[in-house]
Protein backbone atom coordinates (compact mmCIF):
# COMPACT_ATOMS: atom_id res chain seq x y z
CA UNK A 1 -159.13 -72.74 -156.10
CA UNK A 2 -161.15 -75.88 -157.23
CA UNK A 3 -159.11 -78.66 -158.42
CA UNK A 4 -158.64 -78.40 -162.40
CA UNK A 5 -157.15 -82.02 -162.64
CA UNK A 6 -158.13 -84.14 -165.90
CA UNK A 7 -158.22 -87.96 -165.64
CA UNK A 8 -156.73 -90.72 -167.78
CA UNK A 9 -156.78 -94.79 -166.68
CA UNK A 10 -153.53 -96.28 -166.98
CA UNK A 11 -155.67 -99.35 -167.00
CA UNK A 12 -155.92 -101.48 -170.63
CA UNK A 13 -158.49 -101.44 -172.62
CA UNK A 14 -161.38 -104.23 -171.35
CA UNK A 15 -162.66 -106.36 -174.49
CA UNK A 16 -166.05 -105.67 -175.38
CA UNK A 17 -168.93 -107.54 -177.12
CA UNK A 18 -170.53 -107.02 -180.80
CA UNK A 19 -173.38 -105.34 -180.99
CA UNK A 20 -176.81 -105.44 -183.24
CA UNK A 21 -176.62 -106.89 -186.66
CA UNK A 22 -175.36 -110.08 -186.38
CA UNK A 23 -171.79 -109.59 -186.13
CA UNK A 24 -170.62 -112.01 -183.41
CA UNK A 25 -172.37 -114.61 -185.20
CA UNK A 26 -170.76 -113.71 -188.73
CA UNK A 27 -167.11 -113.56 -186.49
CA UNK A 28 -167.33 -116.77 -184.40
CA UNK A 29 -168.99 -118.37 -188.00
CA UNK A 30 -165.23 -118.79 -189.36
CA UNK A 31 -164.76 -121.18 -186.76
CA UNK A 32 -167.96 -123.19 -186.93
CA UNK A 33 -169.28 -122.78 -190.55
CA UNK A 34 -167.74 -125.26 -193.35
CA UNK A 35 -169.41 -123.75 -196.46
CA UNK A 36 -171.35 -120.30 -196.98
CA UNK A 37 -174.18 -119.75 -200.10
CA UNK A 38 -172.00 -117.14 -201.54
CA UNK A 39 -174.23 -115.51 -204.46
CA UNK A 40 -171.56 -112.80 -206.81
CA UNK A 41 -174.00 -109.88 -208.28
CA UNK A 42 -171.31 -107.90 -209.66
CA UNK A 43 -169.47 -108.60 -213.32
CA UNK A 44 -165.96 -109.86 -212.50
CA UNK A 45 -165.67 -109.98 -209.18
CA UNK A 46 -165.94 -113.13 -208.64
CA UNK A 47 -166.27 -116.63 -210.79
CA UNK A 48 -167.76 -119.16 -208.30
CA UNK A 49 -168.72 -121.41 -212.03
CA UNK A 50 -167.02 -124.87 -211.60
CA UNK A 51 -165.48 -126.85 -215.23
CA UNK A 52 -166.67 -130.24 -215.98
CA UNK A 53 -163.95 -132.10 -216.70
CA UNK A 54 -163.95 -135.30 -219.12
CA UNK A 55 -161.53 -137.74 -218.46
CA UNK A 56 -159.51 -139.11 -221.73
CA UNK A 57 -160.13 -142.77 -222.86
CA UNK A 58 -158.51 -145.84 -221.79
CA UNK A 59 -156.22 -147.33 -224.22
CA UNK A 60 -158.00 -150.57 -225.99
CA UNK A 61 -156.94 -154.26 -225.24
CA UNK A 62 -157.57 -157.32 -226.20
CA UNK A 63 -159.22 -160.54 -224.46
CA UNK A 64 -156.31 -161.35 -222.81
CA UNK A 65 -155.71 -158.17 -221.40
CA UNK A 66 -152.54 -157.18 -223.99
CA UNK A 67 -152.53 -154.02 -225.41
CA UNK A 68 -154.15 -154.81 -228.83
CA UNK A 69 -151.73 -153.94 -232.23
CA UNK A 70 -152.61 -151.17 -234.15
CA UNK A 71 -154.52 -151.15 -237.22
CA UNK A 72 -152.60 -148.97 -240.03
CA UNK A 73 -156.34 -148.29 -241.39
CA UNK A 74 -157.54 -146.83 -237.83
CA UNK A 75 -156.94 -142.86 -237.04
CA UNK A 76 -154.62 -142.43 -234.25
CA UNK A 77 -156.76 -142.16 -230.91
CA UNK A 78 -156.96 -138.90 -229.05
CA UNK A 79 -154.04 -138.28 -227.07
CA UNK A 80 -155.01 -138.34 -222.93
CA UNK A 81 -155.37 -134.78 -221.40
CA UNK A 82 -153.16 -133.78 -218.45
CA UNK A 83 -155.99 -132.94 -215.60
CA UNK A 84 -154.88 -130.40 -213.23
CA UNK A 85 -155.80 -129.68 -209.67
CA UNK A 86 -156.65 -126.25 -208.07
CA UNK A 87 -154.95 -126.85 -204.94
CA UNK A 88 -151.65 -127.91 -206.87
CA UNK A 89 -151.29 -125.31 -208.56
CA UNK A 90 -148.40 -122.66 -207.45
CA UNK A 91 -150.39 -120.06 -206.46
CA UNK A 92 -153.40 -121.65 -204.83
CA UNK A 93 -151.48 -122.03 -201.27
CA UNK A 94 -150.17 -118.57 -200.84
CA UNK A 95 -153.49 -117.19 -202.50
CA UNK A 96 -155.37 -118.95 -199.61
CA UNK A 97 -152.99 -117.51 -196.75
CA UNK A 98 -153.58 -114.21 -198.26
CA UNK A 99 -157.25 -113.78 -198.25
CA UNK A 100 -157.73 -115.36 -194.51
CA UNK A 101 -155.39 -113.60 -193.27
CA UNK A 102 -157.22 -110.31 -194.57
CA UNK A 103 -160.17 -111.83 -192.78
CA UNK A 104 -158.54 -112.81 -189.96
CA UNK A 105 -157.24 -109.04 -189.94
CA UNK A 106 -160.69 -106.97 -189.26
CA UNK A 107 -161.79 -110.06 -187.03
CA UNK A 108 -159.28 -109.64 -184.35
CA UNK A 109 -160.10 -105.72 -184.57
CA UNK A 110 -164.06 -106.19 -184.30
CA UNK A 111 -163.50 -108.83 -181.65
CA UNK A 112 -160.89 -106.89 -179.47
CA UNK A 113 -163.39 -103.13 -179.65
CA UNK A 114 -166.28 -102.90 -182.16
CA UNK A 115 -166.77 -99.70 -181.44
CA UNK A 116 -162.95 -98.49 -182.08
CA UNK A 117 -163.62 -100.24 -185.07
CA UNK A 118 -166.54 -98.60 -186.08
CA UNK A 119 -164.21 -95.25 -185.46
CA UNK A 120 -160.98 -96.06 -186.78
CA UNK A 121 -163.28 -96.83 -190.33
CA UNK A 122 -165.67 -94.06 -189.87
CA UNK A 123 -168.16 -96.26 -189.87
CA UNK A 124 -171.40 -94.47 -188.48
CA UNK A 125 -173.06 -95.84 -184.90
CA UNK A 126 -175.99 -96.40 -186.42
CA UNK A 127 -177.93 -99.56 -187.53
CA UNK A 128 -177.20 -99.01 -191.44
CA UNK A 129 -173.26 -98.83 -190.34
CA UNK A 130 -173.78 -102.04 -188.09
CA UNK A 131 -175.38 -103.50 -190.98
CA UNK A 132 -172.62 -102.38 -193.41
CA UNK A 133 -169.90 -103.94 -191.17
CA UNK A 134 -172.03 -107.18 -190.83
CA UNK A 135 -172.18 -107.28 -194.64
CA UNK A 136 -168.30 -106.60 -195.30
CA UNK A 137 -167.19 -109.19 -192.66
CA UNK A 138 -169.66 -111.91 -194.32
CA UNK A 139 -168.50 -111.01 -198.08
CA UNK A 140 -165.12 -111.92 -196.74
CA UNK A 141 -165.84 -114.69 -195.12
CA UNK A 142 -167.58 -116.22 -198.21
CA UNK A 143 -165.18 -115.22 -199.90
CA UNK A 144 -162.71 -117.23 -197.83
CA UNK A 145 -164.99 -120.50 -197.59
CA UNK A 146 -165.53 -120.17 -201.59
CA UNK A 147 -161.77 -119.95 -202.09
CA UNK A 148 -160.54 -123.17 -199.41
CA UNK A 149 -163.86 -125.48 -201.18
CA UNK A 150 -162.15 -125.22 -204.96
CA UNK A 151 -159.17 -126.86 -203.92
CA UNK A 152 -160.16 -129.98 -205.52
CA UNK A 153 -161.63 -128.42 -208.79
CA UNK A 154 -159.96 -129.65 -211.83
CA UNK A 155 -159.48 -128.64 -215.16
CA UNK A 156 -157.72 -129.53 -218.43
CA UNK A 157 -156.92 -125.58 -218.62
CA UNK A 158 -154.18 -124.42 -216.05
CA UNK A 159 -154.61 -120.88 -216.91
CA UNK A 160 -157.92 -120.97 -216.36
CA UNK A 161 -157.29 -122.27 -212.52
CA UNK A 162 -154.41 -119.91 -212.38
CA UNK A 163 -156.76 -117.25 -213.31
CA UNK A 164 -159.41 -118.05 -210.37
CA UNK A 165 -157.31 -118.24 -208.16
CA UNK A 166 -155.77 -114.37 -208.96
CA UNK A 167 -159.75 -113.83 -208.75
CA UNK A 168 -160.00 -114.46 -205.07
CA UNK A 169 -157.16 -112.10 -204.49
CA UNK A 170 -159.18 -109.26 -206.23
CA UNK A 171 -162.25 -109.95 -204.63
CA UNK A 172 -160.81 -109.11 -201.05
CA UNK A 173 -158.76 -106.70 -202.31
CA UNK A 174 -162.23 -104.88 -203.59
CA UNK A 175 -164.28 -105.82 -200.98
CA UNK A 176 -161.62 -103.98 -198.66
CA UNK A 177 -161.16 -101.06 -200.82
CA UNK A 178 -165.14 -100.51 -201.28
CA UNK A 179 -165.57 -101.07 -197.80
CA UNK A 180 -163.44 -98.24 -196.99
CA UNK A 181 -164.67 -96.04 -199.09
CA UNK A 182 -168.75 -96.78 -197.49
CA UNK A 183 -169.22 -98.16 -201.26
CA UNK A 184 -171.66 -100.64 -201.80
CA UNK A 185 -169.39 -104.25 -201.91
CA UNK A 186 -171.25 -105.78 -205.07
CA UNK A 187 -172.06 -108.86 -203.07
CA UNK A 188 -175.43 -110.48 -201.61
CA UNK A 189 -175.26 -113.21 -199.83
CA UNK A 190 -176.76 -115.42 -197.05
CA UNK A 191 -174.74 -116.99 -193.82
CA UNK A 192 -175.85 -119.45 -191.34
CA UNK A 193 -174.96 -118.08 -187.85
CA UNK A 194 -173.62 -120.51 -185.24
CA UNK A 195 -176.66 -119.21 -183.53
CA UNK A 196 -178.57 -121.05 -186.42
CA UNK A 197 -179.88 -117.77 -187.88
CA UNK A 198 -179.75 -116.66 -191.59
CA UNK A 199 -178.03 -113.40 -191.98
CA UNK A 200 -179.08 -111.88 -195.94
CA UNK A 201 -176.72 -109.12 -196.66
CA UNK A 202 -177.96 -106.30 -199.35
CA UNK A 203 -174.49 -105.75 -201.19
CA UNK A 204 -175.66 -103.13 -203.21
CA UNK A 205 -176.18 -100.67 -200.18
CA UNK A 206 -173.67 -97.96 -199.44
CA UNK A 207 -173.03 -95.59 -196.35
CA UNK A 208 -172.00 -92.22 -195.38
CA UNK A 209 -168.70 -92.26 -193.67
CA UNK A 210 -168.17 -90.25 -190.84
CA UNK A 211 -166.11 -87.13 -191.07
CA UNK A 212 -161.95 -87.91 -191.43
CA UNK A 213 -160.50 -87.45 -187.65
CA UNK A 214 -158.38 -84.16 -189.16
CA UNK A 215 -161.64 -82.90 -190.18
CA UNK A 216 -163.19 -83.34 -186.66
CA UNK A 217 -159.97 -82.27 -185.03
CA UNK A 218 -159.69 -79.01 -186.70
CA UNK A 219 -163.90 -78.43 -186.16
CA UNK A 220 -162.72 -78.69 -182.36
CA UNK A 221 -159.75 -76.51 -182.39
CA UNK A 222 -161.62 -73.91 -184.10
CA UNK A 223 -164.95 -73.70 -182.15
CA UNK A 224 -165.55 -71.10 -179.79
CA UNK A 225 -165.51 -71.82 -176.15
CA UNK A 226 -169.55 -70.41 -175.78
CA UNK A 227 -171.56 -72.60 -178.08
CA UNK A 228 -174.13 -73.02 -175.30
CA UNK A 229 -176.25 -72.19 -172.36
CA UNK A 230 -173.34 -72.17 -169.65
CA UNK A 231 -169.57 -73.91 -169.62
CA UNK A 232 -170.45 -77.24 -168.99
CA UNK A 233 -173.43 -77.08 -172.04
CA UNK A 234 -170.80 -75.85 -174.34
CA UNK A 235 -167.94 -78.26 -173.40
CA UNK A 236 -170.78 -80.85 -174.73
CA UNK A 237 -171.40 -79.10 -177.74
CA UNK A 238 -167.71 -79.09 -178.25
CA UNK A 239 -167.41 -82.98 -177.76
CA UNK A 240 -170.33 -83.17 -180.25
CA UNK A 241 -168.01 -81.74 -182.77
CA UNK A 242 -165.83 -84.00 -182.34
CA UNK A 243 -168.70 -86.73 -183.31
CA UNK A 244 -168.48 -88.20 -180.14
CA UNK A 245 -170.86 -87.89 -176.74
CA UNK A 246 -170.46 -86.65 -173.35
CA UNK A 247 -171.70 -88.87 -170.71
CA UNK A 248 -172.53 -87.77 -166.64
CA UNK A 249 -172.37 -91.12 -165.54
CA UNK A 250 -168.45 -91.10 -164.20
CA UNK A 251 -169.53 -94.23 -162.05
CA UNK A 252 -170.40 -96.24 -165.38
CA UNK A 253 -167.26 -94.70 -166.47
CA UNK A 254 -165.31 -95.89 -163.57
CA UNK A 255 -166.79 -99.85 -164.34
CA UNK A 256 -165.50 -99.31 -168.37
CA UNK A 257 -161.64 -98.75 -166.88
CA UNK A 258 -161.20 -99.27 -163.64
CA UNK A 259 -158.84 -96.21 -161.79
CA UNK A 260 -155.64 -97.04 -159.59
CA UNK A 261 -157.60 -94.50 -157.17
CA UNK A 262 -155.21 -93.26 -154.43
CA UNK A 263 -152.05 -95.51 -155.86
CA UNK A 264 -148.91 -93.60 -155.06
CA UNK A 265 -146.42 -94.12 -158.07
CA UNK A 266 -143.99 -91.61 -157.70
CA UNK A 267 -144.93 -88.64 -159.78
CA UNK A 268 -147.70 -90.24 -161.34
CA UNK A 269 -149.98 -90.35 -158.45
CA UNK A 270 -153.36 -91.69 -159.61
CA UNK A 271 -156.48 -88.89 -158.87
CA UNK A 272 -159.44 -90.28 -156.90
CA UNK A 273 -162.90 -89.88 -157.95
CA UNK A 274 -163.39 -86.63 -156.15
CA UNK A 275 -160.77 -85.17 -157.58
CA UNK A 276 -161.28 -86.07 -161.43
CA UNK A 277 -162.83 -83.87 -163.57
CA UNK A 278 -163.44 -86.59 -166.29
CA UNK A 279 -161.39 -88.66 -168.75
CA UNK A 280 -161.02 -90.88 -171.73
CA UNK A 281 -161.28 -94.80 -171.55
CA UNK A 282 -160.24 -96.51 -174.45
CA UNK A 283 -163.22 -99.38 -174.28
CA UNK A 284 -165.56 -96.70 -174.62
CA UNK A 285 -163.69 -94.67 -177.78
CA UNK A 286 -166.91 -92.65 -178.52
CA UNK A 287 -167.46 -91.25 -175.06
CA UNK A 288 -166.01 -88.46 -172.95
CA UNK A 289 -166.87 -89.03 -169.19
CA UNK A 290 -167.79 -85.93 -166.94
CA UNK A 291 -168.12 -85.56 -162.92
CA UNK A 292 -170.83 -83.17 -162.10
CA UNK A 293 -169.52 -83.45 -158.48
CA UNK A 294 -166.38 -81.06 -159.53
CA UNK A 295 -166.84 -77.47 -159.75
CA UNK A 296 -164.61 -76.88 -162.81
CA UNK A 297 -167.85 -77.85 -165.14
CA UNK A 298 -169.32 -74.04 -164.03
CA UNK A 299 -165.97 -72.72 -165.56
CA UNK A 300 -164.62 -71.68 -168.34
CA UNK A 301 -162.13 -73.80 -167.82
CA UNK A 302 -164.64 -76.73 -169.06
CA UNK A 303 -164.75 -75.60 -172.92
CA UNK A 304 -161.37 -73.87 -173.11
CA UNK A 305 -159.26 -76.23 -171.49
CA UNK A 306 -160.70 -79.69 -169.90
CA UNK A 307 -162.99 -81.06 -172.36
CA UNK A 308 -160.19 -80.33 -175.23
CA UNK A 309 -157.43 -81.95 -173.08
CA UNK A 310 -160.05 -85.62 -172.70
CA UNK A 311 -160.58 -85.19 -176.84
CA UNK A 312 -156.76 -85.05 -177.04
CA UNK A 313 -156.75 -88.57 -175.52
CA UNK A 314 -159.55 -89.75 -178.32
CA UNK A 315 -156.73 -87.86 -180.79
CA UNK A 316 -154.10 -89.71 -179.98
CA UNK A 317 -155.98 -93.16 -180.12
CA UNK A 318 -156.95 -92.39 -183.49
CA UNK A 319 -153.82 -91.51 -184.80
CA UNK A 320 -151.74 -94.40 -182.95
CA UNK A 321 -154.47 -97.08 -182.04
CA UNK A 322 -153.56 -96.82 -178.94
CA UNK A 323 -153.70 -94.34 -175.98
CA UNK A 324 -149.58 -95.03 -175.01
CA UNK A 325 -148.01 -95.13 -178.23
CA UNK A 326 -143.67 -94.98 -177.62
CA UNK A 327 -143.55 -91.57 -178.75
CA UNK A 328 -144.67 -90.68 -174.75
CA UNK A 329 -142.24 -92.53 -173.29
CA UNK A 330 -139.16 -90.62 -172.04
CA UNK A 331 -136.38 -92.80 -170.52
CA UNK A 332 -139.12 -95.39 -169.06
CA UNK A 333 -141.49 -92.39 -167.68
CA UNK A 334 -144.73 -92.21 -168.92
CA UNK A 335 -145.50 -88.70 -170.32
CA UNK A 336 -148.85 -89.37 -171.43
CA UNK A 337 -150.60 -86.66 -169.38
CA UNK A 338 -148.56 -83.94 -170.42
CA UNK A 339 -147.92 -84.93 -173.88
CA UNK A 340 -152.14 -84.71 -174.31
CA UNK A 341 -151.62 -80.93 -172.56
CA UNK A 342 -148.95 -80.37 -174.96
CA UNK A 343 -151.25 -81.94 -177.58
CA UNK A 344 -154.16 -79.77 -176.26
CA UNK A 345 -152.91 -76.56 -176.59
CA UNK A 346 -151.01 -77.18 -180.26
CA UNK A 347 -154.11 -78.80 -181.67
CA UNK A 348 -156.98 -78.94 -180.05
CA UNK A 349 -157.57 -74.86 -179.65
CA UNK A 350 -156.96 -75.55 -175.27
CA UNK A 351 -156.42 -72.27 -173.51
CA UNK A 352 -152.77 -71.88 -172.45
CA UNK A 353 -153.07 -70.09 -169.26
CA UNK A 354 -155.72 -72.79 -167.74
CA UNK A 355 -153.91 -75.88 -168.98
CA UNK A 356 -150.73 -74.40 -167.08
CA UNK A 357 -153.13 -73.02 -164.27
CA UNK A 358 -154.43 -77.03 -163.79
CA UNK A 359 -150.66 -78.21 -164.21
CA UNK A 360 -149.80 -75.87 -161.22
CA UNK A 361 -152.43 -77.54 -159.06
CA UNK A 362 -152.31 -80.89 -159.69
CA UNK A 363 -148.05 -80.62 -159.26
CA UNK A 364 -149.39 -78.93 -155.10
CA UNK A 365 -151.18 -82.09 -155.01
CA UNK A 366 -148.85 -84.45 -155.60
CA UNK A 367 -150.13 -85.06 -159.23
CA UNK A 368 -147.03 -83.91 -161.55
CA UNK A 369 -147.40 -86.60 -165.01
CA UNK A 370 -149.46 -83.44 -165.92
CA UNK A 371 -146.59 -80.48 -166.41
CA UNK A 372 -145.75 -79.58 -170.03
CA UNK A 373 -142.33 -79.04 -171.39
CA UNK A 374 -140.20 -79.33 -174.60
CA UNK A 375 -140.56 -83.12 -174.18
CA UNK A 376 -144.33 -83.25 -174.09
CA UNK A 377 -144.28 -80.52 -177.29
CA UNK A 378 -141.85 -83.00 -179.65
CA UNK A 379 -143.65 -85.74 -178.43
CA UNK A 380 -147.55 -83.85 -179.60
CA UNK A 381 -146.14 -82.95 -182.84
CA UNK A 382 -144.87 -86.21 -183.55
CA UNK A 383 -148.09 -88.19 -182.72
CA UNK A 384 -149.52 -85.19 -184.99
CA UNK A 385 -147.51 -86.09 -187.69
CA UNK A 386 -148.29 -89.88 -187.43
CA UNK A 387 -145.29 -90.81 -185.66
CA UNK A 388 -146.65 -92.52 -182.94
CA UNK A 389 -143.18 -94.92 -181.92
CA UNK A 390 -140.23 -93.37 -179.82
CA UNK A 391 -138.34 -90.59 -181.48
């Protein structure tokens, strides 16, 4: 019997690069960028206006430099106005904490795996949604750089500074709500890359998101096992459901996560290449990888059991952000393997008898982080269910 083994990396994730658009500029920009033209198109979402402040008159003296007497036939003069100062006021501190921290936020997520990114907000691979991203990471950006430059503003009106400053909270706040809706953010502006290009961002342009991961999940578990030409044509159709691709090139995926090939680790002996029939890397979020070398693709255990147990993997980094939440863990073992076989056959519409047919193999071979058991089921609902720490 041909081997029936799936593969999964225990290998991290390796950082990758932003791509078109302009995003690593707009990202590394925070760093190197004092001030941003930072143009507000929509009513009340942002005030960028400045007061002119006039500053009250100096109390007359006399020759000698004495304050002079009054004159019982003068009118009193104008009492001096208190002047206040944006960044004195209580807010202004906290108020600038919050909205670079919400920057700060989706740049460490864009910087550590645009494309997971791109996924985890349904953001389409396509030059519009590389665009759209670009546009929502400069809006909040300006928005930051607007926010730390009116700390000296002044006015005579505190409320009026108190009130701008609640404006800069709202701005993020509906920048970050639009944004993950695909709405368009009500903002055009212009930013100087530190590669010394100018970056114009159309705020009035929306997107399509991509399709909720339930939505794709259940398309999956539903979908017949013959949507194509042969096994291996309709284990890519099924991988298309899930709005993802299915790539031959197993040596490409091999140089995304490198594999502990032929490490001994008790139960959790690593597969080699010749015996993996493909698997998940986490750099790559969007791709399934396949080995044509392995026979199992001219099976029916391709679409009804293989290619549903590597989109479990995908699953599971969806729901938990990462592809070893706690909830595998049981008593310091790593049940990742046979949680996603557990996960598989409750979700993802697997076929039973060839997930535990593949269990049974890999366990000859010395390959037993596979087997499923009540463990692996708790653990599958859980993650399910958004409960992605240890139970």
């Amino acid at each position: 019997m041909p081997p029936y083994q799936q593969y999964h990396p225990m290998q991290p994730p390796r950082k990758t690069g932003i791509g078109a658009g302009g995003i690593t500029a707009i990202v590394a920009a925070v760093i190197v960028i004092p001030a941003l033209l930072f143009i507000a198109v929509t009513a009340g979402l942002m005030t960028v206006a400045k007061n002119h402040i006039s500053q009250g008159a100096n109390e007359p003296t006399n020759s000698y430099g004495n304050a002079s007497p009054s004159d019982p036939n003068q009118a009193d003069p104008e009492p001096t106005s208190t002047v206040y100062r944006m960044d004195e006021r209580p807010g202004y501190e906290s108020m600038v904490t919050y909205v670079t921290d919400k920057l700060d936020h989706y740049k460490d997520e864009i910087l550590n795996n645009n494309t997971m990114f791109m996924s985890e907000y349904r953001i389409p691979d396509t030059q519009d949604g590389t665009d759209y991203m670009t546009g929502y990471m400069a809006a909040l950006l300006g928005t930051v750089n607007e926010a730390k430059a009116a700390a000296d503003e002044t006015s005579e009106d505190p409320d009026a500074l108190d009130a701008k400053i609640d404006s800069y909270r709202t701005t993020v706040d509906t920048l970050e709500a639009r944004f993950k809706k695909g709405q368009a953010l009500g903002v055009s502006m212009t930013v100087t890359g530190n590669d010394g290009k100018k970056y114009t961002v159309d705020g009035s342009k929306s997107i399509t998101l991509r399709p909720a991961w339930d939505e794709l999940e259940q398309r999956v578990a539903k979908a017949s096992n013959s949507l194509g030409s042969g096994n291996a044509a309709s284990a890519q159709k099924l991988v298309e459901l899930a709005d993802m691709k299915l790539s031959w090139d197993i040596d490409e995926g091999f140089r995304q996560c490198p594999a502990f090939a032929g490490t001994d680790d008790g139960d959790n002996k690593a597969l080699t290449k010749s015996e993996t029939f493909g698997f998940y890397c986490p750099a790559t979020p969007n791709v399934i990888y396949g080995n044509r070398s392995m026979p199992d693709w001219n099976m029916t255990y391709a679409p009804a059991a293989g290619v549903r147990h590597e989109l479990s993997h995908h699953a599971i980094h969806m729901r938990c952000g990462t592809i070893e939440p706690e909830a595998v863990m049981q008593n310091g073992v790593n049940r990742t393997e046979g949680v996603m076989n557990s996960y598989a056959v409750k979700y993802m519409g697997a076929n039973r008898a060839l997930i535990q047919q593949s269990i049974d193999y890999a366990a000859s071979t010395g390959h037993k982080q596979y087997r499923m058991d009540a463990f692996t089921d708790r653990a599958a609902e859980r993650i399910h269910s958004g409960q992605c720490n240890a139970g």
